[in-house]
Structure formats: C-alpha cells, structure tokens
N, C-alpha and C. Protein backbone atom coordinates (compact mmCIF):
# COMPACT_ATOMS: atom_id res chain seq x y z
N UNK A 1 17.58 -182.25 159.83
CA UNK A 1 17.40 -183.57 159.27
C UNK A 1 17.74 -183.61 157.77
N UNK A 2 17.58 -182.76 157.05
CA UNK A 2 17.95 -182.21 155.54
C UNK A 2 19.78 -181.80 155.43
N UNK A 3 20.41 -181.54 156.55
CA UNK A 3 21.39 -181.71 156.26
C UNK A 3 22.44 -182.59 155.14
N UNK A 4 22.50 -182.37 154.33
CA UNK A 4 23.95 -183.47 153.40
C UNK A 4 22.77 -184.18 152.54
N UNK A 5 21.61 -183.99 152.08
CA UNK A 5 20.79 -184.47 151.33
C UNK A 5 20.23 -183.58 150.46
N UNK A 6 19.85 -184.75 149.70
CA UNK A 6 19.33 -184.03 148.00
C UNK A 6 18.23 -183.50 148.30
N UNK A 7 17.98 -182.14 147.76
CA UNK A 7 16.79 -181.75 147.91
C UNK A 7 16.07 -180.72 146.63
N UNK A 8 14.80 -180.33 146.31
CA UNK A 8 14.80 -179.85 145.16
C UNK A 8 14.01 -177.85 145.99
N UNK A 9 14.25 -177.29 145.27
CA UNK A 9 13.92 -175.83 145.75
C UNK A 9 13.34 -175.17 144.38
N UNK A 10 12.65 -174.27 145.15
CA UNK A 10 12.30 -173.42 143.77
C UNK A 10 12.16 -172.20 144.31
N UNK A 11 12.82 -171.08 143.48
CA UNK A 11 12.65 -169.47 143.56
C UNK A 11 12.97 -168.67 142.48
N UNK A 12 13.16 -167.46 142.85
CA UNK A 12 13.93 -166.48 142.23
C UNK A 12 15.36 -166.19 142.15
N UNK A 13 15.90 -165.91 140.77
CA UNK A 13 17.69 -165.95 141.40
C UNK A 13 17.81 -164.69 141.64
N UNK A 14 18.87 -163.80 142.55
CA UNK A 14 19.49 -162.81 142.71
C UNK A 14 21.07 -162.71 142.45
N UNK A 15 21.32 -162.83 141.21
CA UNK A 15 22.72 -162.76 141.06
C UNK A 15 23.75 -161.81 142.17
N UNK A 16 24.95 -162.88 142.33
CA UNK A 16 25.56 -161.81 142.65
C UNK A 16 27.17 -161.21 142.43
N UNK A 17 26.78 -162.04 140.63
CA UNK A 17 28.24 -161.50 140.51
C UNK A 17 27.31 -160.85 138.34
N UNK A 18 28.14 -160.50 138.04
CA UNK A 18 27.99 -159.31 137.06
C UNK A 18 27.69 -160.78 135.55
N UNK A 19 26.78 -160.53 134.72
CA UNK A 19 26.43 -161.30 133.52
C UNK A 19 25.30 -162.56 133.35
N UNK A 20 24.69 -162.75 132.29
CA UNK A 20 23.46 -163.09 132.19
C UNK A 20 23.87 -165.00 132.73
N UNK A 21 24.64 -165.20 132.95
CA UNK A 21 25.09 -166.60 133.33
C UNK A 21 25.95 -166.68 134.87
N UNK A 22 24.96 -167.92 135.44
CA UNK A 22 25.70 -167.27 136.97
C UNK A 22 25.83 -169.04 137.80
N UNK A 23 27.04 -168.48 138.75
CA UNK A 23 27.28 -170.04 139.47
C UNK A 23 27.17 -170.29 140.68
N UNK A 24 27.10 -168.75 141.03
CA UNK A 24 27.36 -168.72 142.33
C UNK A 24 26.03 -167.50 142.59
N UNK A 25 24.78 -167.90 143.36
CA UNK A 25 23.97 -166.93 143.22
C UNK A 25 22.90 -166.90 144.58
N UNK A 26 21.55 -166.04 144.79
CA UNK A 26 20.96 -166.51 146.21
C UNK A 26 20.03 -166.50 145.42
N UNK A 27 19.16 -167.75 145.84
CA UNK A 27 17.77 -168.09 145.27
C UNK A 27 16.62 -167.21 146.50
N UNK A 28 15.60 -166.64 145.91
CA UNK A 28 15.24 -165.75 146.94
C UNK A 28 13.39 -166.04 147.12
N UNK A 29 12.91 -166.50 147.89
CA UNK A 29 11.52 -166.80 147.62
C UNK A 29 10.42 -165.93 147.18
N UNK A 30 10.63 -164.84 147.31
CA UNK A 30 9.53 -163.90 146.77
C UNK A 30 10.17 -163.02 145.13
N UNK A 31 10.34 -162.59 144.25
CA UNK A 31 10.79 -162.09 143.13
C UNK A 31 11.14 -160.80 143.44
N UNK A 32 12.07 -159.83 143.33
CA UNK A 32 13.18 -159.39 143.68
C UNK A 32 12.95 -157.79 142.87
N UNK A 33 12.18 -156.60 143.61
CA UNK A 33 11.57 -155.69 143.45
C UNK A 33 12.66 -154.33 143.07
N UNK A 34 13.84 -155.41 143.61
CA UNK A 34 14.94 -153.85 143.07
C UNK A 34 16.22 -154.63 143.30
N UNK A 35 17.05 -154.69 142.33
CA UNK A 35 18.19 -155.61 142.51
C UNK A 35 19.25 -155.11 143.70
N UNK A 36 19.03 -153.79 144.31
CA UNK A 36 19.96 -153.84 145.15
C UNK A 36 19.52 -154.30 146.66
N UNK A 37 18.46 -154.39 146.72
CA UNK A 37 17.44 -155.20 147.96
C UNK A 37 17.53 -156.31 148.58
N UNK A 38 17.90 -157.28 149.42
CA UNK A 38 17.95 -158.29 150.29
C UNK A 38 16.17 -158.46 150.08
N UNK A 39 15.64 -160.07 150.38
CA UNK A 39 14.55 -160.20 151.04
C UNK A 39 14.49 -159.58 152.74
N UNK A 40 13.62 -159.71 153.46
CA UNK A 40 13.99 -159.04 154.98
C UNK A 40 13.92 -160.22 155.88
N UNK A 41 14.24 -161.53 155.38
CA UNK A 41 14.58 -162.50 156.42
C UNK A 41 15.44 -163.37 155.59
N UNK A 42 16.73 -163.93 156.20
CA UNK A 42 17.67 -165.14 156.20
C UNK A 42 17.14 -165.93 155.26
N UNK A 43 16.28 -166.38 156.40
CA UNK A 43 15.21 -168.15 156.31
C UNK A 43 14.33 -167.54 154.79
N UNK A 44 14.26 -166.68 154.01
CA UNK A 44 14.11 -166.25 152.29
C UNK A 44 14.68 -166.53 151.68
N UNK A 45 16.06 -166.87 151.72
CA UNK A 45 16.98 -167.10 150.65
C UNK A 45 18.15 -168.08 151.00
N UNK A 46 18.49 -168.52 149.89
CA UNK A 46 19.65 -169.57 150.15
C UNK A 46 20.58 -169.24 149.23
N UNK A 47 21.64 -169.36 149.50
CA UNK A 47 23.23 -169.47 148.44
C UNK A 47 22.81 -170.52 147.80
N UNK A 48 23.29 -170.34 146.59
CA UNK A 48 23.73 -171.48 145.80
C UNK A 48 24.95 -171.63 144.75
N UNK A 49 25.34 -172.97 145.12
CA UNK A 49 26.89 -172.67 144.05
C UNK A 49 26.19 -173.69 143.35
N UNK A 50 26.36 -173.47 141.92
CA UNK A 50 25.78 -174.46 140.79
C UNK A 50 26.84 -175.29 140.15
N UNK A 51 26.68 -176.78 139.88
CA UNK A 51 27.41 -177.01 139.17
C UNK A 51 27.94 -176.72 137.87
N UNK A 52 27.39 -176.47 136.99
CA UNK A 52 27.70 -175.38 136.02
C UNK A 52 26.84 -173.89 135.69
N UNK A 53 27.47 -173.49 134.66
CA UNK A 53 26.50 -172.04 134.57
C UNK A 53 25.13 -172.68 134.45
N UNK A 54 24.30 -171.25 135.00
CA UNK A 54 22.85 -171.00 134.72
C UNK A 54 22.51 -169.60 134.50
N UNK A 55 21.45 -169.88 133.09
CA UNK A 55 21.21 -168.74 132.71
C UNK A 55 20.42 -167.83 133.25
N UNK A 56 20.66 -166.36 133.87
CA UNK A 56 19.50 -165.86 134.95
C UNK A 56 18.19 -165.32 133.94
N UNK A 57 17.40 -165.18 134.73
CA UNK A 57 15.67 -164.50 134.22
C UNK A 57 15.12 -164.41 135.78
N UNK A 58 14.54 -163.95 134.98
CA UNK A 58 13.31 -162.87 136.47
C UNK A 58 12.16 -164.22 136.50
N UNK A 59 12.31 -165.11 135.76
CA UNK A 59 10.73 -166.20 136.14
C UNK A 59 11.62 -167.19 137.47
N UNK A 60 10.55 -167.71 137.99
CA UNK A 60 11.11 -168.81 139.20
C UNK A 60 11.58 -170.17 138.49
N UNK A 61 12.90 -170.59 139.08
CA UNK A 61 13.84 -171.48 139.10
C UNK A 61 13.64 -172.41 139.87
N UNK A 62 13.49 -173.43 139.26
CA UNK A 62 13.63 -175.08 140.84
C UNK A 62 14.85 -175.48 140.16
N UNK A 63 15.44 -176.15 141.25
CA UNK A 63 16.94 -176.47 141.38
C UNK A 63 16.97 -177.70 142.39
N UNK A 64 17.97 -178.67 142.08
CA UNK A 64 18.02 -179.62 142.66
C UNK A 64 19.55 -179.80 143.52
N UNK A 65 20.11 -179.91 144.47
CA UNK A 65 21.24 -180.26 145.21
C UNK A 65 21.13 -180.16 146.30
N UNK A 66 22.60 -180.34 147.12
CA UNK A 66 22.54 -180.92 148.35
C UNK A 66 22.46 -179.78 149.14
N UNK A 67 21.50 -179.68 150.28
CA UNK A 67 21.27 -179.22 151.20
C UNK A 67 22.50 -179.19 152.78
N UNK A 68 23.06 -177.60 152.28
CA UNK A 68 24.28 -177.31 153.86
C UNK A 68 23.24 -176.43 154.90
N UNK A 69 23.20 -176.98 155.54
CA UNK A 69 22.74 -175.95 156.94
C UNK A 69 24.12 -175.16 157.54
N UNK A 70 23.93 -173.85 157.11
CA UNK A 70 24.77 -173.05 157.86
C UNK A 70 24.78 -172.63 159.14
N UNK A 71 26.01 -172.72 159.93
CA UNK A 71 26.47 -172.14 161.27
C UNK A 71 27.31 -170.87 161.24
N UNK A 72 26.74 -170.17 161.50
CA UNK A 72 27.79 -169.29 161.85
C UNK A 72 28.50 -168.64 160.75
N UNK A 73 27.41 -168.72 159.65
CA UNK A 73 27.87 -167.91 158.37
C UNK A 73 28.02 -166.40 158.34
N UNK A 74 29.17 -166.03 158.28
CA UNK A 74 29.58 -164.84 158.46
C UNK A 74 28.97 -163.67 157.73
N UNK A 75 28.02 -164.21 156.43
CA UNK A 75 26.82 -163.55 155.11
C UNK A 75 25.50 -163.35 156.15
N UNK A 76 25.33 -164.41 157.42
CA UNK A 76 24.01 -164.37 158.39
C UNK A 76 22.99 -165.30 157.37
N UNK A 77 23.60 -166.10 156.32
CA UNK A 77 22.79 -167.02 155.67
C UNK A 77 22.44 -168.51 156.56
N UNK A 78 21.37 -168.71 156.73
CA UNK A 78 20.94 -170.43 157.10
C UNK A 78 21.58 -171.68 156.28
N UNK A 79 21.12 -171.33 155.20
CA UNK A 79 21.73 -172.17 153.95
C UNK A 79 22.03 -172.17 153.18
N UNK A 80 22.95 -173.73 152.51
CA UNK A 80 23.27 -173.22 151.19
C UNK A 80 22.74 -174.63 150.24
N UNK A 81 22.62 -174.51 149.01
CA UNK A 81 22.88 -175.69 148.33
C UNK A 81 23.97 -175.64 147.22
N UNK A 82 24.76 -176.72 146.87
CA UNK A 82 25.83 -177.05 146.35
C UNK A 82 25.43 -178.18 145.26
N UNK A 83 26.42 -178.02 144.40
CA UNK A 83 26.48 -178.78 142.94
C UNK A 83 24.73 -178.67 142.42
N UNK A 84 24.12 -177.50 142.16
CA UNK A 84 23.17 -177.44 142.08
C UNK A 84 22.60 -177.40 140.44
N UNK A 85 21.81 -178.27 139.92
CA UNK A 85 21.17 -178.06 138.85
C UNK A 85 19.93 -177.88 138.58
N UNK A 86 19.54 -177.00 137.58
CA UNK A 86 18.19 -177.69 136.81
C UNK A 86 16.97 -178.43 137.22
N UNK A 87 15.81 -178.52 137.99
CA UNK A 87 14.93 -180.02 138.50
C UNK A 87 14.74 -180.28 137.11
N UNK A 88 14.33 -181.06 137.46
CA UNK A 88 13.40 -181.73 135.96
C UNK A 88 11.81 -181.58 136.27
C-alpha cells in the first residue's frame, strides 16, 4: 500500500561507497557493530539513493522519500527509497 508514496524513515546509515558524504547508501535499523556486517534480515534495511549528498555519522538519520517495494532484487533487498532527504 506504501508503494510510490512519501514516506519518512529513521535509522542508521551503512555506507557503501568510500567518504564522509554519501548518495547512495542502506539505512539499517539497529547501529552497525562492524562495518563489514549486514544486519541478519532484508526487512532491516533499505537502499537509499539521496537526492543530494549526505553527510554520514554513526547517530540515527530520519529521511524522507518515496517508498519502492522491491521484486526480485538481485541485492535480496525489500526496499528502496529514492530522492531521499533530510525529515524535518
């Protein structure tokens, strides 16, 4: 039902590309005990492509954008959110 709608999230980021500014990253619900670690379920984490940079830190992030329900994501991710910023 959340499909193609705005929605707001809050977690931890797990970068996954190299530098303190990131666009493309997995928000992870529990805080992230060793950076080379996955959470141990899917339905923990979501992709997110941001609309512009965001600066990473180890404190929890809420973020606002549109909600993709993934099929058949070849990562084994559920979801993603897109053009993602900042909540207020």
């Amino acid at each position: 039902a959340l499909d193609g709608k705005m929605v707001k999230v809050q977690g931890f980021m797990m970068p996954l590309d190299i530098g303190d500014k990131q666009r493309r990253f997995l928000l992870v619900a529990a805080p992230p005990h060793c950076s080379f670690c996955l959470p141990s379920w899917p339905d923990a984490m979501i992709e997110v492509r941001a609309r512009s940079d965001i600066r990473y830190g180890v404190d929890a992030v809420a973020l606002s954008g549109v909600l993709q329900v993934l099929k058949d994501d070849p990562a084994g991710l559920y979801s993603r959110i897109v053009v993602a910023v900042p909540a207020q």
